[in-house]
PDB file of N, CA and C in Angstrom:
ATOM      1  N   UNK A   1     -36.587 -15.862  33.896  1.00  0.00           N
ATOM      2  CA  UNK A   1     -36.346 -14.755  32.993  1.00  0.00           C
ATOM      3  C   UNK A   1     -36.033 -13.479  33.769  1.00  0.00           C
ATOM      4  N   UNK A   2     -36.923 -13.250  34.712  1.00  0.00           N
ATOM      5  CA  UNK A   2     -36.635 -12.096  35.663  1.00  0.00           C
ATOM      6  C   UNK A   2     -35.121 -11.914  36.437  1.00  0.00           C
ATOM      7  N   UNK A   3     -34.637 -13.491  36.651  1.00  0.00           N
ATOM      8  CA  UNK A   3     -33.386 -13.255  37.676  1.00  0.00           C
ATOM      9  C   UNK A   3     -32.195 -12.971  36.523  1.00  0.00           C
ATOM     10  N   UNK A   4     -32.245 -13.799  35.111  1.00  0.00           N
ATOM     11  CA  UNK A   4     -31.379 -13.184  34.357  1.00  0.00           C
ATOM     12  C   UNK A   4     -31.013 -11.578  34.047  1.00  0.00           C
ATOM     13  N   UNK A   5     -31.829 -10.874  33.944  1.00  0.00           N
ATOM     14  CA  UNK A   5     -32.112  -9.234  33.955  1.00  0.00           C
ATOM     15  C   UNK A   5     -31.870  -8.718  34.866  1.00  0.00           C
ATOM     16  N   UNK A   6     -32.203  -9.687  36.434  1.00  0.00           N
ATOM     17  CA  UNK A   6     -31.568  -8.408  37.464  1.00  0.00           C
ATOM     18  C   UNK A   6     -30.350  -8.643  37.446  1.00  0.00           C
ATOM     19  N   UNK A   7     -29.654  -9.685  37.165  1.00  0.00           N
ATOM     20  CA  UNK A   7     -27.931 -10.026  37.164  1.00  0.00           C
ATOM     21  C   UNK A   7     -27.339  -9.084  36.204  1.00  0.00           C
ATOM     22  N   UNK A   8     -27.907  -8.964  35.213  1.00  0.00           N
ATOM     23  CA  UNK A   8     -27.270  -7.812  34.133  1.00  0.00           C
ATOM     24  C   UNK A   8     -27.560  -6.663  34.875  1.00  0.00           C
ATOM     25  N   UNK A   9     -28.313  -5.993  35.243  1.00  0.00           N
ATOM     26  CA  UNK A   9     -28.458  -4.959  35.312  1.00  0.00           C
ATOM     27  C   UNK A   9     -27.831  -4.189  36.817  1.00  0.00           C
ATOM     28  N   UNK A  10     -27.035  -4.983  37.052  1.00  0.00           N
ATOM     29  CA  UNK A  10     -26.079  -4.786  38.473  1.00  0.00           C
ATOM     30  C   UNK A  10     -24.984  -4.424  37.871  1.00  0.00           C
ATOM     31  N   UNK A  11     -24.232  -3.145  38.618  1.00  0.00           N
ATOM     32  CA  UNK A  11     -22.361  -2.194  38.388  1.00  0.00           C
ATOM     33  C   UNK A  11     -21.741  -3.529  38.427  1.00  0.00           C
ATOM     34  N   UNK A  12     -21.265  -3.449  36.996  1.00  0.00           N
ATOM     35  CA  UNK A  12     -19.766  -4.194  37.092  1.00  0.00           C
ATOM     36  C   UNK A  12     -18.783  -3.359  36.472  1.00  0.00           C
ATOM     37  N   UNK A  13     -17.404  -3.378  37.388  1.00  0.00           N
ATOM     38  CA  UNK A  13     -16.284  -2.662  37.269  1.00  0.00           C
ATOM     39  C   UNK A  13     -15.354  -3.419  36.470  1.00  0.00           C
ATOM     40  N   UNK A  14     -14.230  -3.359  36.189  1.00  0.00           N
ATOM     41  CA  UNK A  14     -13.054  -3.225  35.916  1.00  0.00           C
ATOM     42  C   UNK A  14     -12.165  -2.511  36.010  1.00  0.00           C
ATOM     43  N   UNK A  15     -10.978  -3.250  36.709  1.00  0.00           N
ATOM     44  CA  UNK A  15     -10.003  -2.752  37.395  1.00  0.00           C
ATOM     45  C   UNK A  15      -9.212  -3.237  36.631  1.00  0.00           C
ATOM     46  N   UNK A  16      -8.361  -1.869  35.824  1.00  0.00           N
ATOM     47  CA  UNK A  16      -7.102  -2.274  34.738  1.00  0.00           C
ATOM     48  C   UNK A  16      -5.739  -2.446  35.190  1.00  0.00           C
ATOM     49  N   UNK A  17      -5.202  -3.630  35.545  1.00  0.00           N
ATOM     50  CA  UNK A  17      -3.706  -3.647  35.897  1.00  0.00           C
ATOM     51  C   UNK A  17      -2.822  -3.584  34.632  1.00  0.00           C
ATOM     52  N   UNK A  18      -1.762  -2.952  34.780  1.00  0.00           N
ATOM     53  CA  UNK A  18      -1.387  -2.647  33.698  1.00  0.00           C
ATOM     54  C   UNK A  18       0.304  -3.595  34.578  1.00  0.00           C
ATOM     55  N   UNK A  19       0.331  -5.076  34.014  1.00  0.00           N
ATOM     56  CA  UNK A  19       1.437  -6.117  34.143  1.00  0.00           C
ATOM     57  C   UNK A  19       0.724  -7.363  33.798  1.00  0.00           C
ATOM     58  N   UNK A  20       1.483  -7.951  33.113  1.00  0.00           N
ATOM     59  CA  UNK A  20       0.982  -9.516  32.854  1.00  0.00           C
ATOM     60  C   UNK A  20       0.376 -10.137  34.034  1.00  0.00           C
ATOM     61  N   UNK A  21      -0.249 -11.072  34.084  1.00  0.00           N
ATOM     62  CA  UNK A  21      -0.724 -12.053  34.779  1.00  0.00           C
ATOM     63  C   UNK A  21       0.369 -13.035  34.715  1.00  0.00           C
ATOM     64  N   UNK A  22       0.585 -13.327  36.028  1.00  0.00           N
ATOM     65  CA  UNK A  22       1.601 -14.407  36.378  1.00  0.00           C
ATOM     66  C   UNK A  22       1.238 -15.950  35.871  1.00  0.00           C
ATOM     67  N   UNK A  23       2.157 -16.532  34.997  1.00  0.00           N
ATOM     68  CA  UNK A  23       1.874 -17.913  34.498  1.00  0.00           C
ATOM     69  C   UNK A  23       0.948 -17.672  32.734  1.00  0.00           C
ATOM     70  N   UNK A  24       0.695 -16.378  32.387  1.00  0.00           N
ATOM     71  CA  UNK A  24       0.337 -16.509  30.978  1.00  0.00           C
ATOM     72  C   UNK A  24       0.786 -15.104  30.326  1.00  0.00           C
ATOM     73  N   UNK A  25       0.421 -15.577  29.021  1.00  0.00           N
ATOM     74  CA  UNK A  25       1.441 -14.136  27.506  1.00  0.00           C
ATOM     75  C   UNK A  25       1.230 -13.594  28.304  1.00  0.00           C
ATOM     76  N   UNK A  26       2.043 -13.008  28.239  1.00  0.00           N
ATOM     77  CA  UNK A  26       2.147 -11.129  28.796  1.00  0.00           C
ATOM     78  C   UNK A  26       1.687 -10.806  27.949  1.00  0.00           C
ATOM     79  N   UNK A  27       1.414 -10.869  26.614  1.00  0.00           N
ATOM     80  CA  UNK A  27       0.985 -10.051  25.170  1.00  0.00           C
ATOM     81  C   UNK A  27      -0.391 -10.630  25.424  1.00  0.00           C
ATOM     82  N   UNK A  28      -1.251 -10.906  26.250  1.00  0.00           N
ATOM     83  CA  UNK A  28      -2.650 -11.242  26.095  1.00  0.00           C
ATOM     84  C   UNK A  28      -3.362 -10.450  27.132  1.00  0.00           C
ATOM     85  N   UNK A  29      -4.064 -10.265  26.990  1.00  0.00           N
ATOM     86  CA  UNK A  29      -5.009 -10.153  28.090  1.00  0.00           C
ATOM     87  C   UNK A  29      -5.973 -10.728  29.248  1.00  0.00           C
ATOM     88  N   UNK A  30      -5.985 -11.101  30.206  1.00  0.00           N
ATOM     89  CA  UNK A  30      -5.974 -11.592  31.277  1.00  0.00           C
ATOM     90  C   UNK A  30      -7.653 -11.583  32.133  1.00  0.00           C
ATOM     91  N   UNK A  31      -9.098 -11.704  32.053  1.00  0.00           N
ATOM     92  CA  UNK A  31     -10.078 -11.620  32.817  1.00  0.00           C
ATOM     93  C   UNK A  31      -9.756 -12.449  34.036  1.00  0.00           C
ATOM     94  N   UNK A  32      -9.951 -11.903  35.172  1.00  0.00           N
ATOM     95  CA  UNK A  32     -10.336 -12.874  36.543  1.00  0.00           C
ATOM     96  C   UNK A  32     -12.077 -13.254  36.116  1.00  0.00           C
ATOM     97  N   UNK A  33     -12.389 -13.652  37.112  1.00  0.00           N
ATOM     98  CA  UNK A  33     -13.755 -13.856  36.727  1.00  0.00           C
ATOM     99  C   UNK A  33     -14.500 -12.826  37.983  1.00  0.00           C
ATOM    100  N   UNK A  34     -15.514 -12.693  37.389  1.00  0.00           N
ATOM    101  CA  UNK A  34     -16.634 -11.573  38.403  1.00  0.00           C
ATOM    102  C   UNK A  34     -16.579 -11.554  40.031  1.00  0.00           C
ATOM    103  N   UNK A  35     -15.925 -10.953  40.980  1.00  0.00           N
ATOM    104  CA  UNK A  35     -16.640 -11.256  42.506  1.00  0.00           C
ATOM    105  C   UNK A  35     -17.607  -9.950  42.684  1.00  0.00           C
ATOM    106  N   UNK A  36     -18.388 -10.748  43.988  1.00  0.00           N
ATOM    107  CA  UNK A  36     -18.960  -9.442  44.371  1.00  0.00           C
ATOM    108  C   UNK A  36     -20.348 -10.075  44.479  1.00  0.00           C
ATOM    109  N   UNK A  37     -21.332  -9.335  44.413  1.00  0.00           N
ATOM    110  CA  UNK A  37     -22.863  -9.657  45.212  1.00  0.00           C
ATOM    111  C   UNK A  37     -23.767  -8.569  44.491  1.00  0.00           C
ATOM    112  N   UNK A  38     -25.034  -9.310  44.212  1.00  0.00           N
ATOM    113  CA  UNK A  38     -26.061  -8.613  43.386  1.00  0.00           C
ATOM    114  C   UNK A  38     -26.239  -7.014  44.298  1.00  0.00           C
ATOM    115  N   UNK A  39     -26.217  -7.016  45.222  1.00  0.00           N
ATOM    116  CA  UNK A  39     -26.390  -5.818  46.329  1.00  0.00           C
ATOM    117  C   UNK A  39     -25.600  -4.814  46.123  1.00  0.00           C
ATOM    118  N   UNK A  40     -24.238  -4.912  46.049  1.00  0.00           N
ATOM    119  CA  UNK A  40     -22.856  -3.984  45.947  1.00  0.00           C
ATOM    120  C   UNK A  40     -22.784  -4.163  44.159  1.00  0.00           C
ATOM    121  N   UNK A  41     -22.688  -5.049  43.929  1.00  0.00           N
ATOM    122  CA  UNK A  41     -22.204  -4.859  42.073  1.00  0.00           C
ATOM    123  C   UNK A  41     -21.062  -6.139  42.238  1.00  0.00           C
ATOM    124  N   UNK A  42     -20.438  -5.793  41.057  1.00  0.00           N
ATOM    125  CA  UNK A  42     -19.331  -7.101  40.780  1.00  0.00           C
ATOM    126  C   UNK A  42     -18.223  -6.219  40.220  1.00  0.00           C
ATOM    127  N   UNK A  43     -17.388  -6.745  40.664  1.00  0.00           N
ATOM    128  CA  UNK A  43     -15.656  -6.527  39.882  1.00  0.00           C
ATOM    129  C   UNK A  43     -14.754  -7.541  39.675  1.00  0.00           C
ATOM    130  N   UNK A  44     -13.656  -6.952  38.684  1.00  0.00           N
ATOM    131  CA  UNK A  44     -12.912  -7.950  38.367  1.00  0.00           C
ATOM    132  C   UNK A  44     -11.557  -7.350  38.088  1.00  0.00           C
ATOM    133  N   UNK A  45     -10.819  -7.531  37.911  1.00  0.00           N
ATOM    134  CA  UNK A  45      -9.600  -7.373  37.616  1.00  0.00           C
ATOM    135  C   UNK A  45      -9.208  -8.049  35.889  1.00  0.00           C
ATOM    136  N   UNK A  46      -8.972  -6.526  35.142  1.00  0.00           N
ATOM    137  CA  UNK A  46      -8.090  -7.127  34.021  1.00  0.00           C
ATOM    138  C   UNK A  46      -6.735  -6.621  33.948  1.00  0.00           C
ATOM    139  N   UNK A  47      -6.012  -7.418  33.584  1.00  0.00           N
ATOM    140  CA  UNK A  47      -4.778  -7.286  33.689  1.00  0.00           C
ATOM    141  C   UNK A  47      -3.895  -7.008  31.835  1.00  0.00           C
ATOM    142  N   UNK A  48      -3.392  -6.210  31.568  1.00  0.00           N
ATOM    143  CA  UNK A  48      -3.630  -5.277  30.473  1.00  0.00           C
ATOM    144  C   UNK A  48      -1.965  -5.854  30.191  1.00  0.00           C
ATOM    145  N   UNK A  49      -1.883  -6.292  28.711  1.00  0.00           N
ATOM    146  CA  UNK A  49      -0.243  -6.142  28.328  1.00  0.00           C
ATOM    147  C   UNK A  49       0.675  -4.732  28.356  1.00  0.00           C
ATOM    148  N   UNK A  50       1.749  -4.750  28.794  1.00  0.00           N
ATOM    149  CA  UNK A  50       2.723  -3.705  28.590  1.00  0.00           C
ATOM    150  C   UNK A  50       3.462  -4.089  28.336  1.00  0.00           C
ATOM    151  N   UNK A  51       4.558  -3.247  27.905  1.00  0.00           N
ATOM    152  CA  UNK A  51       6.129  -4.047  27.606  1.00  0.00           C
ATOM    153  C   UNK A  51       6.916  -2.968  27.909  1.00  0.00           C
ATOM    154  N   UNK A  52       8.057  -2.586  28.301  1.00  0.00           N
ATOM    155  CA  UNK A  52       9.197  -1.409  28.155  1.00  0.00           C
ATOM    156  C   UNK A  52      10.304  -1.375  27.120  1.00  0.00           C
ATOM    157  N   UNK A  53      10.103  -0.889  26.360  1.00  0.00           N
ATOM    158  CA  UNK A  53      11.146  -0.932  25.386  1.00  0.00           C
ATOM    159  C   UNK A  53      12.172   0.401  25.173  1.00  0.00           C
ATOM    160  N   UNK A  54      13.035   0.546  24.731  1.00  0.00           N
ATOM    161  CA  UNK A  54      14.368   1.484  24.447  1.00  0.00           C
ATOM    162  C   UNK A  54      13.530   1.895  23.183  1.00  0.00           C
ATOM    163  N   UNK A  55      13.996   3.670  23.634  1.00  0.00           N
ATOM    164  CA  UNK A  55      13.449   3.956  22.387  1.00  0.00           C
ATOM    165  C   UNK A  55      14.173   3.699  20.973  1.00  0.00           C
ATOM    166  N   UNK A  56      13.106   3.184  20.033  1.00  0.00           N
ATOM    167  CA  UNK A  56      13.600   2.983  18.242  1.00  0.00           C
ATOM    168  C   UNK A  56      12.998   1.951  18.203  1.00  0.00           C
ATOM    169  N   UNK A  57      12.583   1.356  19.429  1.00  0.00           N
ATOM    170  CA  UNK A  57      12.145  -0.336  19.402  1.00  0.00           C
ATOM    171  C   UNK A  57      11.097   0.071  18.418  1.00  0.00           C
ATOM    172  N   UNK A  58      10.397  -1.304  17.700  1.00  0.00           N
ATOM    173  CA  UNK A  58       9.416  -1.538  17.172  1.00  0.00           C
ATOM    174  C   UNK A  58       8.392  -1.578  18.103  1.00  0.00           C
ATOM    175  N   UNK A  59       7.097  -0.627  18.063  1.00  0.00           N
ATOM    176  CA  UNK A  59       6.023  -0.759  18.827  1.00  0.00           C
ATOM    177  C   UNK A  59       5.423  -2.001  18.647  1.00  0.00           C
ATOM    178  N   UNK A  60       4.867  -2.833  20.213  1.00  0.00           N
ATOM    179  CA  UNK A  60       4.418  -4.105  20.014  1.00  0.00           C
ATOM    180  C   UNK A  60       2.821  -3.674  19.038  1.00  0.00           C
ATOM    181  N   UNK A  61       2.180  -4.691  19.010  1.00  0.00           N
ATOM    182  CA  UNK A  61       0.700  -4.929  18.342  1.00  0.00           C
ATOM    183  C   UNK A  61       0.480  -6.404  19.079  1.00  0.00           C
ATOM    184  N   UNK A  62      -0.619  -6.076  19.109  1.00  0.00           N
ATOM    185  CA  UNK A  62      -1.963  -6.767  20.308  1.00  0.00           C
ATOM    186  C   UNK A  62      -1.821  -8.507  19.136  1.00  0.00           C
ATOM    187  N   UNK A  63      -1.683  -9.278  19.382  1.00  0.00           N
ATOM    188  CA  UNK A  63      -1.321 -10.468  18.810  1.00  0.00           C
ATOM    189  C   UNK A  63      -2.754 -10.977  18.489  1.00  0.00           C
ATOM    190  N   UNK A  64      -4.100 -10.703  18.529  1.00  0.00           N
ATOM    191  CA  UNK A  64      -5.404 -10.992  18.674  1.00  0.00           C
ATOM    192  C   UNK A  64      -6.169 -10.412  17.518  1.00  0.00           C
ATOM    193  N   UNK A  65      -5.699  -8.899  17.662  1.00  0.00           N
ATOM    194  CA  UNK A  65      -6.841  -7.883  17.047  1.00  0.00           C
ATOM    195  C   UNK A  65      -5.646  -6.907  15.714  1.00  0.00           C
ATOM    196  N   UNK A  66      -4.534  -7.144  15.914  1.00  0.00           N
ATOM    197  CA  UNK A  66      -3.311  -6.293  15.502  1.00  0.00           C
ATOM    198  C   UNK A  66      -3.387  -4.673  15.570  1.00  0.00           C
ATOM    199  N   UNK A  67      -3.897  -4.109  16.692  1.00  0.00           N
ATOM    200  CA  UNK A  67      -4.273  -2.648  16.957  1.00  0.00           C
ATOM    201  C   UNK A  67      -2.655  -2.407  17.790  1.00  0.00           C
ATOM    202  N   UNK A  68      -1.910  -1.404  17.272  1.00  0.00           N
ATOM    203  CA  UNK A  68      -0.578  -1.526  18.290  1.00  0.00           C
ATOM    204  C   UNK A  68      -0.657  -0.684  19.429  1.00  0.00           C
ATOM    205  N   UNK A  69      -0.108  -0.778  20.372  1.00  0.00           N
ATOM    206  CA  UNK A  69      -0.173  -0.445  21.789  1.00  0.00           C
ATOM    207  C   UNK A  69       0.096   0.625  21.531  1.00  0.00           C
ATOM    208  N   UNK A  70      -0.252   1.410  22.608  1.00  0.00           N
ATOM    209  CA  UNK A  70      -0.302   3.215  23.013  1.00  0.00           C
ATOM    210  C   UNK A  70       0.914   3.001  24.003  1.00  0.00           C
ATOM    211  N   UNK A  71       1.579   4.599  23.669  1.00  0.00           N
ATOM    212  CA  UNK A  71       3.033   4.989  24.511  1.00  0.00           C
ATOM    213  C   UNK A  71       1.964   5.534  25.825  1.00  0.00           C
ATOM    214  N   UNK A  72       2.444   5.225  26.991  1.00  0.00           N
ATOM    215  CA  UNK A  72       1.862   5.328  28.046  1.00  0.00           C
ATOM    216  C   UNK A  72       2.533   6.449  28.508  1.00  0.00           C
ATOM    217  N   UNK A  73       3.683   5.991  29.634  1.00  0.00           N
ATOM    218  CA  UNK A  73       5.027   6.993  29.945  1.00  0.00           C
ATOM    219  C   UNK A  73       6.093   6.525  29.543  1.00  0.00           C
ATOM    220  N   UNK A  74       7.361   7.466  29.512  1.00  0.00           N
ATOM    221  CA  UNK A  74       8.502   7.681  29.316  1.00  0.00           C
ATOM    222  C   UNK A  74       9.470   7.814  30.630  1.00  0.00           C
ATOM    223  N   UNK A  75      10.663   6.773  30.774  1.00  0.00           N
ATOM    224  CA  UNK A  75      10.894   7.227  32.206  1.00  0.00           C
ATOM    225  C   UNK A  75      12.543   6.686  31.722  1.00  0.00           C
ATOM    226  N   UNK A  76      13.404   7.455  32.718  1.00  0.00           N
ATOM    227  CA  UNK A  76      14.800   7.113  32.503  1.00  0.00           C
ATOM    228  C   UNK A  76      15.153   6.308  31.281  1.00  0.00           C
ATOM    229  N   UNK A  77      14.897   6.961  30.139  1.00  0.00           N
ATOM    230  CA  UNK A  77      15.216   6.423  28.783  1.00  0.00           C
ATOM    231  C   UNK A  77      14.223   5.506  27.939  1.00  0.00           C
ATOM    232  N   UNK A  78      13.629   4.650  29.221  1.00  0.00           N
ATOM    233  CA  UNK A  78      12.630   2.997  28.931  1.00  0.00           C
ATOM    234  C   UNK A  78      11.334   3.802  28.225  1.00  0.00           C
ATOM    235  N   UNK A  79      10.359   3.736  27.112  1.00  0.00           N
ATOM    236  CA  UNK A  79       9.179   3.733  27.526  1.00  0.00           C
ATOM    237  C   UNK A  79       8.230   2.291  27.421  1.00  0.00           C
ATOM    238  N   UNK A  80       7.077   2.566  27.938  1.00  0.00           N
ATOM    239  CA  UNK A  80       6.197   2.027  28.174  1.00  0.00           C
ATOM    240  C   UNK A  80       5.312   2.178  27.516  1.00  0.00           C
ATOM    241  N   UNK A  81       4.903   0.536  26.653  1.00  0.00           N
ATOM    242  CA  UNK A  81       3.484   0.486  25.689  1.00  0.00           C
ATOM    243  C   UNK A  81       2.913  -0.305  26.443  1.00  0.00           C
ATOM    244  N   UNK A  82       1.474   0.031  25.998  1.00  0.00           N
ATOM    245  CA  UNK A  82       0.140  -1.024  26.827  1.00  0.00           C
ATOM    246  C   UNK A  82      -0.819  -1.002  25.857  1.00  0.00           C
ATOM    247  N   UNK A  83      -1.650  -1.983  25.625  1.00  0.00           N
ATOM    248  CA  UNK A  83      -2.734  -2.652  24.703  1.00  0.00           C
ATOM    249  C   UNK A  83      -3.992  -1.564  25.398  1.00  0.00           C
ATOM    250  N   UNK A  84      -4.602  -1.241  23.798  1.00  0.00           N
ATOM    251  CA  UNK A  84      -5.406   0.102  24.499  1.00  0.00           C
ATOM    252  C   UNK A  84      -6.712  -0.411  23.324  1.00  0.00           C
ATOM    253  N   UNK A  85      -6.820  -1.883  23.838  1.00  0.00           N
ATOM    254  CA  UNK A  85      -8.024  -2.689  22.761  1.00  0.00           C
ATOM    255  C   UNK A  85      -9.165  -3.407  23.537  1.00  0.00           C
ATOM    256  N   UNK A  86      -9.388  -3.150  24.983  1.00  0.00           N
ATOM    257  CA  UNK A  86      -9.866  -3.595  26.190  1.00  0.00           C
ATOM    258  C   UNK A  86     -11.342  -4.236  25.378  1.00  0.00           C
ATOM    259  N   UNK A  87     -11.896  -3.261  24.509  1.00  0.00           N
ATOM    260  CA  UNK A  87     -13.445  -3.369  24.345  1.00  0.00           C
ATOM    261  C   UNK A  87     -13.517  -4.431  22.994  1.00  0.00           C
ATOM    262  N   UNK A  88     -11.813  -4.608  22.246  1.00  0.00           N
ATOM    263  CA  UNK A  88     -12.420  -5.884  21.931  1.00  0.00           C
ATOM    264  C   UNK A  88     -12.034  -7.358  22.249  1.00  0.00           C
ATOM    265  N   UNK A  89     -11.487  -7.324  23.553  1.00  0.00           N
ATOM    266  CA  UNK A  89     -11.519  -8.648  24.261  1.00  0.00           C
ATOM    267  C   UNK A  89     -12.171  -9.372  25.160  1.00  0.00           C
ATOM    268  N   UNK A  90     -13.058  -8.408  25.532  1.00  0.00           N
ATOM    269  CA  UNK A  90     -13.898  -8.461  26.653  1.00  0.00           C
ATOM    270  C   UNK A  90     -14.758  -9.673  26.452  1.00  0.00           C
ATOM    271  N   UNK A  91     -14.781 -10.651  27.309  1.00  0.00           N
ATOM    272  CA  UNK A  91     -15.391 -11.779  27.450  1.00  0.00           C
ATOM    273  C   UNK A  91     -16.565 -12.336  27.069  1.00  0.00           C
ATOM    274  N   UNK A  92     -17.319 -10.566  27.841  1.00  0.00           N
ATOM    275  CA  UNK A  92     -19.037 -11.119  27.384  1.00  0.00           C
ATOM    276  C   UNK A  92     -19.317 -10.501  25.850  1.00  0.00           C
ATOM    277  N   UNK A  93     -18.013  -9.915  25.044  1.00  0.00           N
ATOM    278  CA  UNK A  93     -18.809  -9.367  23.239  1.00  0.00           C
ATOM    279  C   UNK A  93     -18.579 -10.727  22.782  1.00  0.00           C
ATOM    280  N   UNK A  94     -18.131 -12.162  23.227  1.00  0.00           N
ATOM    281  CA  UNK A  94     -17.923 -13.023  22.747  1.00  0.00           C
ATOM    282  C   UNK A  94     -20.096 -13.800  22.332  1.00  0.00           C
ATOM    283  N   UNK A  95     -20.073 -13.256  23.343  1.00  0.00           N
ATOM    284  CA  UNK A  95     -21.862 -14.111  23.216  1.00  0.00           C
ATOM    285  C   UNK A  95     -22.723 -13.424  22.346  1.00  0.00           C
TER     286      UNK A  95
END
């Protein structure tokens, strides 16, 4: 019971990449799984949908939760949406 509690109660990060994960949806969201050591904490890498679209496009929506993506930046005409729904995909609100 004790070692379960100290495992929770160790820094875990997330590190938001904002590009698909190579080999799955780009429209999903992506967990690595935890590295790291009870001593330092744990991190992980999530990897966040974006898309670039011309402006007039239809803003995407999160295919999961249907919350539609936030305009990020604007650059030589393209902008850029990204899924801004992190807290409800997160692995462990599943338990």
């Amino acid at each position: 019971m004790k070692l379960a509690k100290f495992r929770t109660a160790q820094p875990r990060l997330n590190f938001a990449v904002y590009m698909s994960h190579p080999g799955d949806d780009p429209m999903r969201y992506f967990f690595t799984p935890w590295a790291g050591d009870p001593e330092n904490g744990f991190v992980r890498l999530v990897y966040v949908p974006t898309e670039w679209l011309d402006p007039g496009d239809p803003i995407p929506v999160c295919p999961d939760c249907g919350k539609p993506f936030r305009k990020q930046q604007e650059v030589l005409g393209k902008i850029t949406y990204s899924a801004d729904c992190i807290e409800m995909h997160v692995p462990e609100r599943a338990r």
